[in-house]
Protein backbone atom coordinates (compact mmCIF):
# COMPACT_ATOMS: atom_id res chain seq x y z
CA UNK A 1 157.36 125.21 158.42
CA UNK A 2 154.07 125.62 156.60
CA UNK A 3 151.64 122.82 156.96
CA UNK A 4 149.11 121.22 154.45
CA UNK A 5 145.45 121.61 155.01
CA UNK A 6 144.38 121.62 151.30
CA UNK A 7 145.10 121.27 147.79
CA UNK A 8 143.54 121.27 144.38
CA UNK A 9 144.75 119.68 141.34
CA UNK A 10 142.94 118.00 138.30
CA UNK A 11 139.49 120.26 139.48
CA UNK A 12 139.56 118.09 143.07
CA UNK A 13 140.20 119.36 146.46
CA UNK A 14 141.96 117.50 148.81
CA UNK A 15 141.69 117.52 152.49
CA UNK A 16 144.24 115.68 155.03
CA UNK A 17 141.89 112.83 157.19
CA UNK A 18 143.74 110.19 159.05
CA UNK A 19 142.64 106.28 157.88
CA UNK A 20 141.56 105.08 162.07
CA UNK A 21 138.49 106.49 163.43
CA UNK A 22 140.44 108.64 166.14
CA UNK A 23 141.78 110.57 163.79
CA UNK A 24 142.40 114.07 166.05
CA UNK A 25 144.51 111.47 167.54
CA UNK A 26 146.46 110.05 164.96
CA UNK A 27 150.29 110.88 164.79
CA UNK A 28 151.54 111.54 161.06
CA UNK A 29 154.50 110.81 161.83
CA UNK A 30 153.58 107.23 161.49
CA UNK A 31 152.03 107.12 157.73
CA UNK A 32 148.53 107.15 158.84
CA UNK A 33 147.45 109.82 156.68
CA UNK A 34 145.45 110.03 153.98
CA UNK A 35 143.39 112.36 151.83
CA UNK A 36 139.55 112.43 151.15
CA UNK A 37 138.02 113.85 147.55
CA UNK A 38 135.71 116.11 147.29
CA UNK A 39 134.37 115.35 143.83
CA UNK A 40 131.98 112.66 143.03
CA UNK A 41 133.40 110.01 141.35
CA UNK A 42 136.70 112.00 140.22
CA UNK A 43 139.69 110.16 139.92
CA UNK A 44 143.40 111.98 140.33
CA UNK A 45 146.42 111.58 137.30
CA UNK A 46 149.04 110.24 138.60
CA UNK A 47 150.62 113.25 138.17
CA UNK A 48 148.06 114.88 140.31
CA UNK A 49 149.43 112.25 143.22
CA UNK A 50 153.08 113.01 142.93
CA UNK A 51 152.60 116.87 142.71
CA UNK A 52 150.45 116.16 146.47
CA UNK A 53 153.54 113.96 147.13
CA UNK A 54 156.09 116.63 146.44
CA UNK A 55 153.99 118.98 147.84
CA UNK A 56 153.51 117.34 151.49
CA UNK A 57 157.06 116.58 151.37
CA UNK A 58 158.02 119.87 150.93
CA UNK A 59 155.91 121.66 152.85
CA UNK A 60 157.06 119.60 155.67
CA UNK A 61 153.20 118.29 156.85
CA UNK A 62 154.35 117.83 160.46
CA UNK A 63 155.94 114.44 160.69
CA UNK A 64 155.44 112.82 158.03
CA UNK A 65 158.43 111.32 155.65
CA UNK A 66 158.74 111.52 152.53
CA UNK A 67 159.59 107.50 152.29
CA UNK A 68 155.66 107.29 153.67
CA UNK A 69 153.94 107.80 150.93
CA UNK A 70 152.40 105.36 148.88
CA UNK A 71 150.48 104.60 145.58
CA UNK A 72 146.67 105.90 145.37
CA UNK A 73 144.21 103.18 146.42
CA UNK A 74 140.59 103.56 145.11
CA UNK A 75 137.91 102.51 147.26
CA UNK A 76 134.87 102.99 144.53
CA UNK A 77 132.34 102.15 147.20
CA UNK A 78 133.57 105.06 149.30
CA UNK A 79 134.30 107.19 146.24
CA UNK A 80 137.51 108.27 148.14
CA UNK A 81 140.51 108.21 147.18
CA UNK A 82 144.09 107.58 150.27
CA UNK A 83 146.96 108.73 149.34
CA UNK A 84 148.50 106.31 152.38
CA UNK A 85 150.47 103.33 153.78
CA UNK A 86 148.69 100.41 153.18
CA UNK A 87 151.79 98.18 153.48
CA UNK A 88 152.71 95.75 156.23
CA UNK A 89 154.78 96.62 159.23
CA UNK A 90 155.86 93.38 160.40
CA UNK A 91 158.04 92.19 163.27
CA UNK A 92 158.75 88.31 163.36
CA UNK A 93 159.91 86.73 166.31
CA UNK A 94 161.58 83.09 166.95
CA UNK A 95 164.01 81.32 168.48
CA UNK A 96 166.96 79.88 166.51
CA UNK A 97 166.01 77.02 164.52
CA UNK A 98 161.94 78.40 164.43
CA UNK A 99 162.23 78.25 160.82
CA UNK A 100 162.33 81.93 160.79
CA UNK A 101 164.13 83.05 158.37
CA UNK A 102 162.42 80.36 155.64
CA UNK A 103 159.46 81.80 156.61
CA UNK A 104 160.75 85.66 156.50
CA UNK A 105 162.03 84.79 152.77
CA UNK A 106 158.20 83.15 152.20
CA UNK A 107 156.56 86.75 153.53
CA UNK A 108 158.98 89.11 152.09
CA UNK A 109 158.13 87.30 148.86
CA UNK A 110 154.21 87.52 149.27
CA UNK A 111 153.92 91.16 150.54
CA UNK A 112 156.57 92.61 148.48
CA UNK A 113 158.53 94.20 151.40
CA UNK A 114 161.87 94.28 152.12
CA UNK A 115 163.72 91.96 155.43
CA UNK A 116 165.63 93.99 157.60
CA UNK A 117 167.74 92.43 160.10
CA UNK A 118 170.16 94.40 162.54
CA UNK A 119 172.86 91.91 160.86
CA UNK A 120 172.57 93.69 157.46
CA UNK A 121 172.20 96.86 158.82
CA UNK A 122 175.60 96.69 160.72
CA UNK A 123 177.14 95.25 157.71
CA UNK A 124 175.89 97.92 155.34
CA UNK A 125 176.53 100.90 158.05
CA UNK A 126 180.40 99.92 157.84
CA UNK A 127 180.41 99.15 154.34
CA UNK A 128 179.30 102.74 154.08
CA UNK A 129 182.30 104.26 155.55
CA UNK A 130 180.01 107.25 157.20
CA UNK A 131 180.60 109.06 160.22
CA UNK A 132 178.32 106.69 162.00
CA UNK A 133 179.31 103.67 160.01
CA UNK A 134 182.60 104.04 161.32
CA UNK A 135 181.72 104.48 164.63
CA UNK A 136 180.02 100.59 164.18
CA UNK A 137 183.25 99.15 162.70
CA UNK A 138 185.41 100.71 165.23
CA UNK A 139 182.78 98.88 168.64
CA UNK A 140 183.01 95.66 166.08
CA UNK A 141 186.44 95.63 165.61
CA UNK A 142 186.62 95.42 169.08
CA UNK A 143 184.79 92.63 170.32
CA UNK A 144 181.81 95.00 172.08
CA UNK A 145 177.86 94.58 171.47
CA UNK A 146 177.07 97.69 169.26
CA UNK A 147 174.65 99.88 171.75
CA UNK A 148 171.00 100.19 171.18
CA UNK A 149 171.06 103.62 170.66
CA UNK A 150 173.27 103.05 167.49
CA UNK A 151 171.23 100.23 166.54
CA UNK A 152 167.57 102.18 167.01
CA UNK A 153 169.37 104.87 165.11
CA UNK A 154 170.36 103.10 161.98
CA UNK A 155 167.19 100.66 162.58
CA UNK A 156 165.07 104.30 162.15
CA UNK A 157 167.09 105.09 159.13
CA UNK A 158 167.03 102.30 157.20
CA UNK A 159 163.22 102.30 157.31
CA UNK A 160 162.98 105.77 156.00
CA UNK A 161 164.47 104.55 152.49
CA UNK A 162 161.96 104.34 149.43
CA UNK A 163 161.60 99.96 149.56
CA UNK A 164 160.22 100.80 153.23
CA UNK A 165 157.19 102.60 151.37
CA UNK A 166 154.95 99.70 151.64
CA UNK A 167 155.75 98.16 154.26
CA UNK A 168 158.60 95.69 155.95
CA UNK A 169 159.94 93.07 157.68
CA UNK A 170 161.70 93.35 161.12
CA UNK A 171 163.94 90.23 161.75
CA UNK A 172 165.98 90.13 165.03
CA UNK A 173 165.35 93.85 166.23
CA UNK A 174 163.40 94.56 168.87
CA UNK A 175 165.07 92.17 170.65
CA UNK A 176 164.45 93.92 173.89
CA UNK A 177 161.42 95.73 175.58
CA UNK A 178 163.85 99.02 175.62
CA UNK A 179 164.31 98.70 171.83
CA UNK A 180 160.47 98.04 171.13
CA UNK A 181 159.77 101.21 172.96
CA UNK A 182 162.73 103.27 171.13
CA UNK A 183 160.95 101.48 168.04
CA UNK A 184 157.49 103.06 169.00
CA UNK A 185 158.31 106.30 168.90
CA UNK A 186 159.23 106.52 165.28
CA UNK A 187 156.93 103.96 163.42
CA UNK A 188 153.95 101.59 163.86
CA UNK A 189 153.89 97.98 164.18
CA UNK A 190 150.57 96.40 161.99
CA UNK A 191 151.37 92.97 163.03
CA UNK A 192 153.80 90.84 165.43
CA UNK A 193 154.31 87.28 164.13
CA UNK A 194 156.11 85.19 167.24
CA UNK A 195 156.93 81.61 165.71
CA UNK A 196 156.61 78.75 168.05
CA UNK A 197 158.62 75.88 168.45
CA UNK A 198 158.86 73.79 171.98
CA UNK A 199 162.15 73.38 173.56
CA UNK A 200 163.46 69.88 172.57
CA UNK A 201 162.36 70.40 169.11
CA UNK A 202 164.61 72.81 168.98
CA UNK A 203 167.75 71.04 170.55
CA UNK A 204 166.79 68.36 168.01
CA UNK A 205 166.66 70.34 164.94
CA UNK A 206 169.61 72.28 165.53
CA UNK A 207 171.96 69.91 166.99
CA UNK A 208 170.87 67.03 164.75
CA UNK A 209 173.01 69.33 162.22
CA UNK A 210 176.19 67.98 159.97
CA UNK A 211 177.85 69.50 157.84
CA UNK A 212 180.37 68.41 154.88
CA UNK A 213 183.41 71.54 155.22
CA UNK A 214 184.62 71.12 151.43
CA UNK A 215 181.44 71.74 150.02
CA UNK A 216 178.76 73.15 152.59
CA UNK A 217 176.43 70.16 152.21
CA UNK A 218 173.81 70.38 154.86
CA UNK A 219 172.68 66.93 156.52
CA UNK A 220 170.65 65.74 159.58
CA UNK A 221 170.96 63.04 161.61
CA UNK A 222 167.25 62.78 161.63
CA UNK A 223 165.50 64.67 159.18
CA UNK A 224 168.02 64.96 156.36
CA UNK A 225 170.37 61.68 156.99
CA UNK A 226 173.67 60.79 154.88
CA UNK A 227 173.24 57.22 152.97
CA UNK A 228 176.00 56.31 155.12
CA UNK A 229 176.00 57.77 158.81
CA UNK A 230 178.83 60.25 159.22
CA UNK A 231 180.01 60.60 155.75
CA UNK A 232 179.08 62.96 152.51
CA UNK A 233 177.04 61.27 150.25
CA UNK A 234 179.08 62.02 147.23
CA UNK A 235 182.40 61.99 148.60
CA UNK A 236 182.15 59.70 151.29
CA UNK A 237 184.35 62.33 153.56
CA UNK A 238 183.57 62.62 156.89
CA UNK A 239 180.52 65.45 158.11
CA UNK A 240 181.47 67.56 161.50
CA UNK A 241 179.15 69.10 163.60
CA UNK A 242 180.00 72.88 163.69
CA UNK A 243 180.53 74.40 168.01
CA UNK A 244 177.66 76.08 167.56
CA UNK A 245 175.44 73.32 166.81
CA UNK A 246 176.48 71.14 170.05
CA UNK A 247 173.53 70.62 172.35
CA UNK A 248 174.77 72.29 175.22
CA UNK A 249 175.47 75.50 173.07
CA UNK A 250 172.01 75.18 171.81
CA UNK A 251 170.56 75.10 175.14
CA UNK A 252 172.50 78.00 176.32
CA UNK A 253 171.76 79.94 173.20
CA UNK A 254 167.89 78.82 174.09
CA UNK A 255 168.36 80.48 178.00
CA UNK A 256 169.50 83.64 176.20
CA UNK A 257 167.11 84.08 173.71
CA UNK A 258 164.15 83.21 176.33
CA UNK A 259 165.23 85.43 178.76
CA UNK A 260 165.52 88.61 176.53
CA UNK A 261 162.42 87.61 174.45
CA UNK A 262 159.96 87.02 177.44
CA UNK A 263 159.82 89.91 178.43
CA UNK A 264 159.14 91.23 174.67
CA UNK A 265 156.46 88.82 174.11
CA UNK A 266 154.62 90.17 176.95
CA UNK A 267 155.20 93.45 175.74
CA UNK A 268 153.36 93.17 172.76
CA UNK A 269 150.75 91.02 174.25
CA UNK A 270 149.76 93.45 176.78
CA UNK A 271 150.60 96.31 174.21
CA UNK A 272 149.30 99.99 176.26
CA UNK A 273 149.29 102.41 173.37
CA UNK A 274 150.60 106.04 173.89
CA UNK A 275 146.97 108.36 172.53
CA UNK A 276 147.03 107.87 168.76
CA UNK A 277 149.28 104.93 168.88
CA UNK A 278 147.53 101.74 166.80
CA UNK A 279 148.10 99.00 168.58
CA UNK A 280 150.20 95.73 166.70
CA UNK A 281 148.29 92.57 166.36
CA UNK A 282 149.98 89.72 168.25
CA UNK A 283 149.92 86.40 166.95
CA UNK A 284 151.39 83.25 168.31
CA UNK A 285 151.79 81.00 165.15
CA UNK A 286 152.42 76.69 166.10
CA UNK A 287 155.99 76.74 164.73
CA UNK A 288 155.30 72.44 164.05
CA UNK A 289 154.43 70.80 160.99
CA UNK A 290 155.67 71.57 157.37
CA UNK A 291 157.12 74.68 155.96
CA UNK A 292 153.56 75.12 153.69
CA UNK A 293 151.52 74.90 157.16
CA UNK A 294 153.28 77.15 158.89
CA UNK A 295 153.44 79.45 155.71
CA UNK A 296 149.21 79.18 155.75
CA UNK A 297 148.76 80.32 158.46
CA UNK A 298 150.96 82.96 158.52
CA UNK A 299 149.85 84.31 155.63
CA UNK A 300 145.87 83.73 156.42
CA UNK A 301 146.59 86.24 159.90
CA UNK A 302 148.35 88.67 157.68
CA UNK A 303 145.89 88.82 155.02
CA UNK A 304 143.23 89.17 157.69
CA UNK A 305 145.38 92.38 158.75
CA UNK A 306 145.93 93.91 155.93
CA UNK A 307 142.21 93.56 154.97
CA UNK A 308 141.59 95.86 158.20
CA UNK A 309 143.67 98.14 156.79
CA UNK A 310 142.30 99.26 153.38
């Protein structure tokens, strides 16, 4: 297929440059590219950006999706304008009971990208009904762990859709260093957000859990108590403490999750980048205190990102 070196619309010529300093090295495959003006001060239509959209996408610029593209950005100190992703490409790590996905909600909000957990994914693959969606129901169906190539695959696919554009959330997937390496090879990672919570405070805040059946009233034996211990505050029937929630299943949930995640934490820390392959920010966030602290500082490392970015 052809390739895209330059194009003129509105009296301005456009020529492909990649956002990172090594750009010969860049991979557009992975959104990093954007276009320079030559033109002082000129400004593109918006037209002029979707007929350079159409026209990368169907050209077929080597690599690069469609779904990549973006809204212009104008830098008026640069007098350039990117065509480019300047969305964030999260991946948010934590154990059960991290507060994760309070704080996924709190950054999906902020950012305006979407959460994509390998939960939905498998629900919407076999609500689908496809070839491959079928294929998921029928390993579900019977009692097997879906394999990671399926799960890369559909993880790669649903990040090609249009809400991917600027950016998402990655919430339970990689969960291994052989998925965070499948992951590599079709998209870049800005930032990876590993929520910290010590052991015990864990085993506390999940098994401390109670639950009223009838109604799905939430209660904690610490944090959240009943008026009267054991019983539904307005029905006064007893709370149960769901199998899942018993210590020893917590700890042994814990083992599993610490074991498979190690490894990945180390991955990222140590990240060796393949040539033209940014490498993800790693931050450790203290997973203690309120759900506003934790969202600070969050929010204060990923602003600090995507600053970097523009």
């Amino acid at each position: 297929m052809a390739s895209f070196s330059q194009q003129e619309e509105d009296g301005i010529l456009y020529e492909p440059f990649t956002r990172r300093q090594e750009s010969a090295r860049a991979k557009p495959s992975q959104g990093r590219v954007c276009f320079a003006v030559k033109g002082e001060g000129k400004i593109p239509s918006s037209s002029c950006c979707e007929k350079l959209a159409m026209h990368l996408s169907a050209t077929g610029f080597p690599g690069l999706e469609r779904s990549l593209l973006s809204s212009v950005i104008i830098h008026t100190r640069m007098k350039k304008i990117l065509l480019g992703v300047v969305g964030m490409r999260l991946i948010l790590l934590g154990c059960p009971g991290a507060g994760k996905g309070t704080q996924a909600k709190l950054i999906t909000e902020k950012y305006h990208i979407p959460q994509i957990s390998t939960g939905d994914i498998l629900r919407s693959s076999i609500k689908n009904n496809n070839e491959l969606g079928k294929k998921v129901k029928a390993i579900v169906d019977g009692g097997q762990l879906v394999p990671d190539d399926i799960v890369i695959e559909l993880v790669e696919e649903r990040i090609k859709k249009a809400d991917c554009i600027e950016g998402f959330l990655l919430d339970g997937f990689p969960r291994t260093v052989t998925q965070a390496q499948a992951l590599n090879q079709f998209t870049s990672i800005d930032s990876v957000v590993d929520i910290d919570v010590p052991e015990e405070e864990i085993v506390m805040r999940l098994s401390g859990r109670r639950i009223h059946p009838a109604s799905g009233r939430i209660y904690h034996t610490v944090y959240h108590p009943p008026k009267i211990s054991g019983k539904d505050d307005l029905t006064g029937e007893p709370l149960i403490q769901r199998p899942d929630d018993s210590e020893e299943t917590v700890r042994k949930r814990l083992s599993v999750y610490q074991a498979q995640t190690r490894p990945l934490r180390d991955y990222y820390q140590h990240f060796k980048a393949n040539v033209g392959t940014p490498i993800p920010q790693y931050v450790k966030i203290d997973g203690m205190g309120s759900v506003d602290d934790i969202k600070n500082k969050i929010f204060s490392i990923l602003d600090q990102c995507k600053e970097t970015m523009k």
